[in-house]
C-alpha atoms as a PDB file:
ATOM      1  CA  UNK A   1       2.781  40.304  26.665  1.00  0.00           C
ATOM      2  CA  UNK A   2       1.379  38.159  24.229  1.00  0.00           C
ATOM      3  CA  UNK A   3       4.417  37.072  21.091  1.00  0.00           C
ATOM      4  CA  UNK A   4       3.396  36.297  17.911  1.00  0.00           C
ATOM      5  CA  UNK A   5       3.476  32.308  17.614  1.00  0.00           C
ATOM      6  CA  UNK A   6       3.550  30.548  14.198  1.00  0.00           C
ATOM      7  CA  UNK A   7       0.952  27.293  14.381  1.00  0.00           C
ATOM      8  CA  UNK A   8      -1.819  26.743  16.479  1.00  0.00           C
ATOM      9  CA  UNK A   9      -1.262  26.375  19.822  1.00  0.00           C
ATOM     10  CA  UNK A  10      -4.426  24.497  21.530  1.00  0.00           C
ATOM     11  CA  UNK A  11      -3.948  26.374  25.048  1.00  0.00           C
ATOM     12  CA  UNK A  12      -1.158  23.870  26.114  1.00  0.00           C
ATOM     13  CA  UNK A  13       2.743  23.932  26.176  1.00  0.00           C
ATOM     14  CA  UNK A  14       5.234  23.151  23.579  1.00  0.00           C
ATOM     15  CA  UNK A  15       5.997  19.238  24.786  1.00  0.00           C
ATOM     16  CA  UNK A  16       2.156  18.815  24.983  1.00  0.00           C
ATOM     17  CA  UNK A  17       1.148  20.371  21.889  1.00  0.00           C
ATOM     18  CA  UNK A  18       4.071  18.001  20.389  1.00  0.00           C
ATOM     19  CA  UNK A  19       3.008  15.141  21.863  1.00  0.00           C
ATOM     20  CA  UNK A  20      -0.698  15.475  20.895  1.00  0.00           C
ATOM     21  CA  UNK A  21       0.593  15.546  16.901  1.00  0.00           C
ATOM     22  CA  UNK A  22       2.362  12.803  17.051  1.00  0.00           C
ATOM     23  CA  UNK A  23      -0.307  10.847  18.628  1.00  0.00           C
ATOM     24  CA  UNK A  24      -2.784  11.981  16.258  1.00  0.00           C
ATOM     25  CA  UNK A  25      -0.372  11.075  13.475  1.00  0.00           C
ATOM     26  CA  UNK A  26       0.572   7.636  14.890  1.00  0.00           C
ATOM     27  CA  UNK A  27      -3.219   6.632  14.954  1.00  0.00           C
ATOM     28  CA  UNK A  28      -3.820   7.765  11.184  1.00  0.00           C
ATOM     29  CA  UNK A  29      -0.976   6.296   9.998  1.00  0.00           C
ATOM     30  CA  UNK A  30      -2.203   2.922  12.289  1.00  0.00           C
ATOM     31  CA  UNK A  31      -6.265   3.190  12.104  1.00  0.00           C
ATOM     32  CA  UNK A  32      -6.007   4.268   8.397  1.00  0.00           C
ATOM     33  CA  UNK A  33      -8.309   7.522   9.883  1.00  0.00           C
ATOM     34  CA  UNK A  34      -9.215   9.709  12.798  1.00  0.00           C
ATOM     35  CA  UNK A  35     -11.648  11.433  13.846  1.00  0.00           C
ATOM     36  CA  UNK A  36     -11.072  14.226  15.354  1.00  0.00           C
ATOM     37  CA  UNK A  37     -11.089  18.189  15.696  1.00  0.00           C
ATOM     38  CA  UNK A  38     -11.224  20.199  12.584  1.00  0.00           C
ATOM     39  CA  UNK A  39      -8.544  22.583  13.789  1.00  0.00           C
ATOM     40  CA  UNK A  40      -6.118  19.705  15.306  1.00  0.00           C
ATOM     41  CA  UNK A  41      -6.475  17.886  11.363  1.00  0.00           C
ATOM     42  CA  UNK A  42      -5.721  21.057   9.840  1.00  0.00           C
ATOM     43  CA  UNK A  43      -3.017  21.357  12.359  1.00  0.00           C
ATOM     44  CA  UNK A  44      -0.782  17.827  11.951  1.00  0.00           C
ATOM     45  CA  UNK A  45      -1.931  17.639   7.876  1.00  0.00           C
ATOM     46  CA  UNK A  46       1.042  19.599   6.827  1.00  0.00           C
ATOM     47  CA  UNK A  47       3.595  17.293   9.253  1.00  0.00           C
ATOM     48  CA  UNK A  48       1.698  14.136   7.610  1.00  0.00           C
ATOM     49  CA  UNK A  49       2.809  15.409   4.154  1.00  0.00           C
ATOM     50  CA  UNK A  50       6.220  16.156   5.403  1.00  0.00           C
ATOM     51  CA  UNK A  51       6.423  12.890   7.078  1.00  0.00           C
ATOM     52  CA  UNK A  52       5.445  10.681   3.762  1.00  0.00           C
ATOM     53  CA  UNK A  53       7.744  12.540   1.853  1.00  0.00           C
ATOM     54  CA  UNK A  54      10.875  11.584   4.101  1.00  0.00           C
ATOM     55  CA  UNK A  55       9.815   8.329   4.058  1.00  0.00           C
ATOM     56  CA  UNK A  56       9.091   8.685   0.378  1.00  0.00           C
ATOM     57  CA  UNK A  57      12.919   9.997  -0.297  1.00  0.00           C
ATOM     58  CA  UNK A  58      14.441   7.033   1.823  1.00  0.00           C
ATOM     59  CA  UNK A  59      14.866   9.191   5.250  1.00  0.00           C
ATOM     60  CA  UNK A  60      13.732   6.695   7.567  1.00  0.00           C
ATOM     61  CA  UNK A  61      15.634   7.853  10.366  1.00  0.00           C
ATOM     62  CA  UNK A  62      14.545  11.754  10.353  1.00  0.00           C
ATOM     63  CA  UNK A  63      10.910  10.202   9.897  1.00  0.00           C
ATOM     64  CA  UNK A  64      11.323   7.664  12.397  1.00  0.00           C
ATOM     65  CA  UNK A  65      12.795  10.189  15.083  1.00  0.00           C
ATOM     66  CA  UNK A  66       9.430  12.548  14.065  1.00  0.00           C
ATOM     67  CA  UNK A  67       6.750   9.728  15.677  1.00  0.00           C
ATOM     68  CA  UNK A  68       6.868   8.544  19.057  1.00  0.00           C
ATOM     69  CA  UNK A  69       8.575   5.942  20.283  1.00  0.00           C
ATOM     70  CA  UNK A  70       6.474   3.656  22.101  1.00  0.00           C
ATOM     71  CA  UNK A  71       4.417   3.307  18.405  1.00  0.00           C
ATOM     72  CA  UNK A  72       6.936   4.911  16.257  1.00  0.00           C
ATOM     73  CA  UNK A  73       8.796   1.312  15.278  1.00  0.00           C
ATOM     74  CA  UNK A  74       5.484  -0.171  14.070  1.00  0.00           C
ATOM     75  CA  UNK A  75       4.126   3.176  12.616  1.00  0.00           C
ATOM     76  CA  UNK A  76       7.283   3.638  10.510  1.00  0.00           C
ATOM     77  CA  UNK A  77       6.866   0.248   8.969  1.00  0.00           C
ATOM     78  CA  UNK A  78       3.586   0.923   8.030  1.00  0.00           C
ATOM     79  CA  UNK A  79       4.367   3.641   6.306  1.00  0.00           C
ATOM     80  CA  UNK A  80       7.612   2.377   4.690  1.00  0.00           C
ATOM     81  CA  UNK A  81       6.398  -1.050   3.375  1.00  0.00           C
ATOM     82  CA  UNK A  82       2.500   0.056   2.827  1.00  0.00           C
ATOM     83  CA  UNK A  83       1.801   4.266   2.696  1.00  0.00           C
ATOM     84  CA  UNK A  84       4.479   5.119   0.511  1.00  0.00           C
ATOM     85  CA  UNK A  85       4.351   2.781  -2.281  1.00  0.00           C
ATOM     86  CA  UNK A  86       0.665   3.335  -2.275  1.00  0.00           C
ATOM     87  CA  UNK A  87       1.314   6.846  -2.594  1.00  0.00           C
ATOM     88  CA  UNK A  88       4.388   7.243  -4.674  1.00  0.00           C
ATOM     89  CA  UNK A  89       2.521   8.701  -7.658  1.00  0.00           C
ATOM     90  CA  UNK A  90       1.246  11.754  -5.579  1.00  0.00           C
ATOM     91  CA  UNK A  91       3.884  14.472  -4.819  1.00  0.00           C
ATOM     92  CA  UNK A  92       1.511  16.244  -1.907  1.00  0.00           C
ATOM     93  CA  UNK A  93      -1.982  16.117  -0.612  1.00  0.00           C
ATOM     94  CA  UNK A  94      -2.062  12.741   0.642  1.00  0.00           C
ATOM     95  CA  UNK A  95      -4.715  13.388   3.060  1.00  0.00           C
ATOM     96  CA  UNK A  96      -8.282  14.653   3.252  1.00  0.00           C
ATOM     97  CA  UNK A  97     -10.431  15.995   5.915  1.00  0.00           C
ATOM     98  CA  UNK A  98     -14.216  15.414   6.381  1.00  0.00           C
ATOM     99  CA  UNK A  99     -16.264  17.824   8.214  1.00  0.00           C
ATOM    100  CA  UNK A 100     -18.755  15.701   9.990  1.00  0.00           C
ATOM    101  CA  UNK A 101     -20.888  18.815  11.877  1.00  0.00           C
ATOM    102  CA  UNK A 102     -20.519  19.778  15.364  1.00  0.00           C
ATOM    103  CA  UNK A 103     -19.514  17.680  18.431  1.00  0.00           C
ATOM    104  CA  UNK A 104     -22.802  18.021  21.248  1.00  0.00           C
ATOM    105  CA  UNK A 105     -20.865  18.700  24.407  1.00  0.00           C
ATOM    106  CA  UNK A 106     -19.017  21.858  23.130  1.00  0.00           C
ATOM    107  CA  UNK A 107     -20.392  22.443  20.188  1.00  0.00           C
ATOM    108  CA  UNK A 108     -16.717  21.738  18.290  1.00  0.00           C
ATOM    109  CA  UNK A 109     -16.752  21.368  14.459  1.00  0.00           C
ATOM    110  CA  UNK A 110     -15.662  17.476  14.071  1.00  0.00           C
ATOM    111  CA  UNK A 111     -13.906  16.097  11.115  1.00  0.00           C
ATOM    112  CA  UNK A 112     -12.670  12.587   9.628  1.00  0.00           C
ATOM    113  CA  UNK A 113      -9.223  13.237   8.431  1.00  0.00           C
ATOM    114  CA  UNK A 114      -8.161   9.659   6.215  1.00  0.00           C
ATOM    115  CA  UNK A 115      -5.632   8.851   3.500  1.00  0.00           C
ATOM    116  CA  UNK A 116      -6.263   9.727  -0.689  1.00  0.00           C
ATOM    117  CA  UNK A 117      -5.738   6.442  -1.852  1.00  0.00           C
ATOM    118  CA  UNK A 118      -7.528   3.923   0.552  1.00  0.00           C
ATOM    119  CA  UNK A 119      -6.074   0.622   0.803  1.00  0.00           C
ATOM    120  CA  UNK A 120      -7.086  -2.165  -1.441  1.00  0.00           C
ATOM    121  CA  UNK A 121      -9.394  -5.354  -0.476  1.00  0.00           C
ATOM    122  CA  UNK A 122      -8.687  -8.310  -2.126  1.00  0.00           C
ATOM    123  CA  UNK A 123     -11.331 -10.351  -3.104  1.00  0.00           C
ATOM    124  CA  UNK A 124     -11.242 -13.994  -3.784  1.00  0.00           C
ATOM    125  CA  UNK A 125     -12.493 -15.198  -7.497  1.00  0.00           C
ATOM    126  CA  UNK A 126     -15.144 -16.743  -7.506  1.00  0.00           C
ATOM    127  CA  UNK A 127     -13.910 -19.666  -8.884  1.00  0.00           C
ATOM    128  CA  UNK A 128     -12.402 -20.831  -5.406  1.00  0.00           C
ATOM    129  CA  UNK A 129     -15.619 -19.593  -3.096  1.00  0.00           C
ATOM    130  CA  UNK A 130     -17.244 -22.661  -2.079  1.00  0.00           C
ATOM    131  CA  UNK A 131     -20.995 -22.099  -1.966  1.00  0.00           C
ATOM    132  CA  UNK A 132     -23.034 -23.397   0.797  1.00  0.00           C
ATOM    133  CA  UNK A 133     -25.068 -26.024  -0.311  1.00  0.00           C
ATOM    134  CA  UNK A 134     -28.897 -25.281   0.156  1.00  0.00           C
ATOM    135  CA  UNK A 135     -30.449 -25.813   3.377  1.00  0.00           C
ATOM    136  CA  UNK A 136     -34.092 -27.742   2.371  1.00  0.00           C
ATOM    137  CA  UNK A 137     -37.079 -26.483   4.346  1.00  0.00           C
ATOM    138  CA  UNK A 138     -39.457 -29.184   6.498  1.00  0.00           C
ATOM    139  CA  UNK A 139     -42.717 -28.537   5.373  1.00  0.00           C
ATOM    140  CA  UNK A 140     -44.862 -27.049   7.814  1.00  0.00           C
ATOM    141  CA  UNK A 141     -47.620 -29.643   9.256  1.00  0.00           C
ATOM    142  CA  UNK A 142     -50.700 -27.942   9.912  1.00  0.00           C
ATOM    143  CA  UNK A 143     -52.097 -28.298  13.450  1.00  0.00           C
ATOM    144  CA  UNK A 144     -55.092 -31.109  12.106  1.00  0.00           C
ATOM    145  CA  UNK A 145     -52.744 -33.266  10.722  1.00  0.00           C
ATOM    146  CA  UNK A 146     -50.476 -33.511  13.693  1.00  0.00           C
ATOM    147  CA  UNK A 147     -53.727 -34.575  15.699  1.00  0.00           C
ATOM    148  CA  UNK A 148     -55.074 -36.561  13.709  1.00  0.00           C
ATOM    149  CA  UNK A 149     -51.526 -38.471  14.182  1.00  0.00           C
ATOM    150  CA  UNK A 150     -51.422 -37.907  17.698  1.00  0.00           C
ATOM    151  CA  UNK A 151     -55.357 -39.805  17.903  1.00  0.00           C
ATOM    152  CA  UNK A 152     -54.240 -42.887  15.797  1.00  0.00           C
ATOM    153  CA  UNK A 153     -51.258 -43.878  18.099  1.00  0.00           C
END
């Protein structure tokens, strides 16, 4: 008899179902976005906004015990010493999902699901770019003239 179950479930057990989140959530907080399944974004978006928060709020150990551990020491710092000061000034919503149209084998909707506030690129002034100094071209000789060379030696 079929119980009601909160969440989606993805046709696989509890441990698997865990472990799939937490892999998905450990590569977005790594590879700055995913792409992956519409439904399995929707899915691990609310735990990502639970997870920032906690780490937001100074609970590094309840968000530390959330990831995995085999990438859960280098995720954490990540988003300790980069995600949450670059999202301090947002209280929720620190995600977004991209549909990207349908996947060809199966005909799943796809989606890019990457952070609000993208990291920012520093670029150099311009003062200290050295330019490359121009390259001058060899003038083409035309065939006559490189005979007519050839003939006098």
């Amino acid at each position: 008899m079929r119980k009601n179950v909160f969440g989606r479930q993805f046709s696989r057990d509890t441990n698997e179902r865990k472990s799939l989140f937490k892999s998905l959530i450990s590569s977005l907080i790594l590879d700055e976005s995913i792409k992956t399944t519409l439904e399995k974004a929707k899915a691990i978006k609310g735990d990502v906004d639970k997870l920032i928060n906690k780490a937001k709020k100074g609970n590094e150990r309840l968000a530390t015990q959330f990831l995995q551990r085999s990438i859960g020491i280098q995720a954490m710092e990540k988003v300790i010493k980069d995600l949450a000061p670059r999202l301090s000034d947002r209280t929720s919503g620190y995600t977004r999902i991209i549909k990207l149209g349908r996947r060809f084998s199966d005909n799943a909707p796809m989606a890019v699901m990457e952070w609000v506030v993208k990291k920012e690129i520093k670029e150099f002034p311009a003062e200290k770019v050295e330019k490359k100094p121009e390259i001058k071209k060899l003038e083409a000789k035309t065939s006559k003239e490189t005979k007519r060379k050839d003939a006098k030696k």
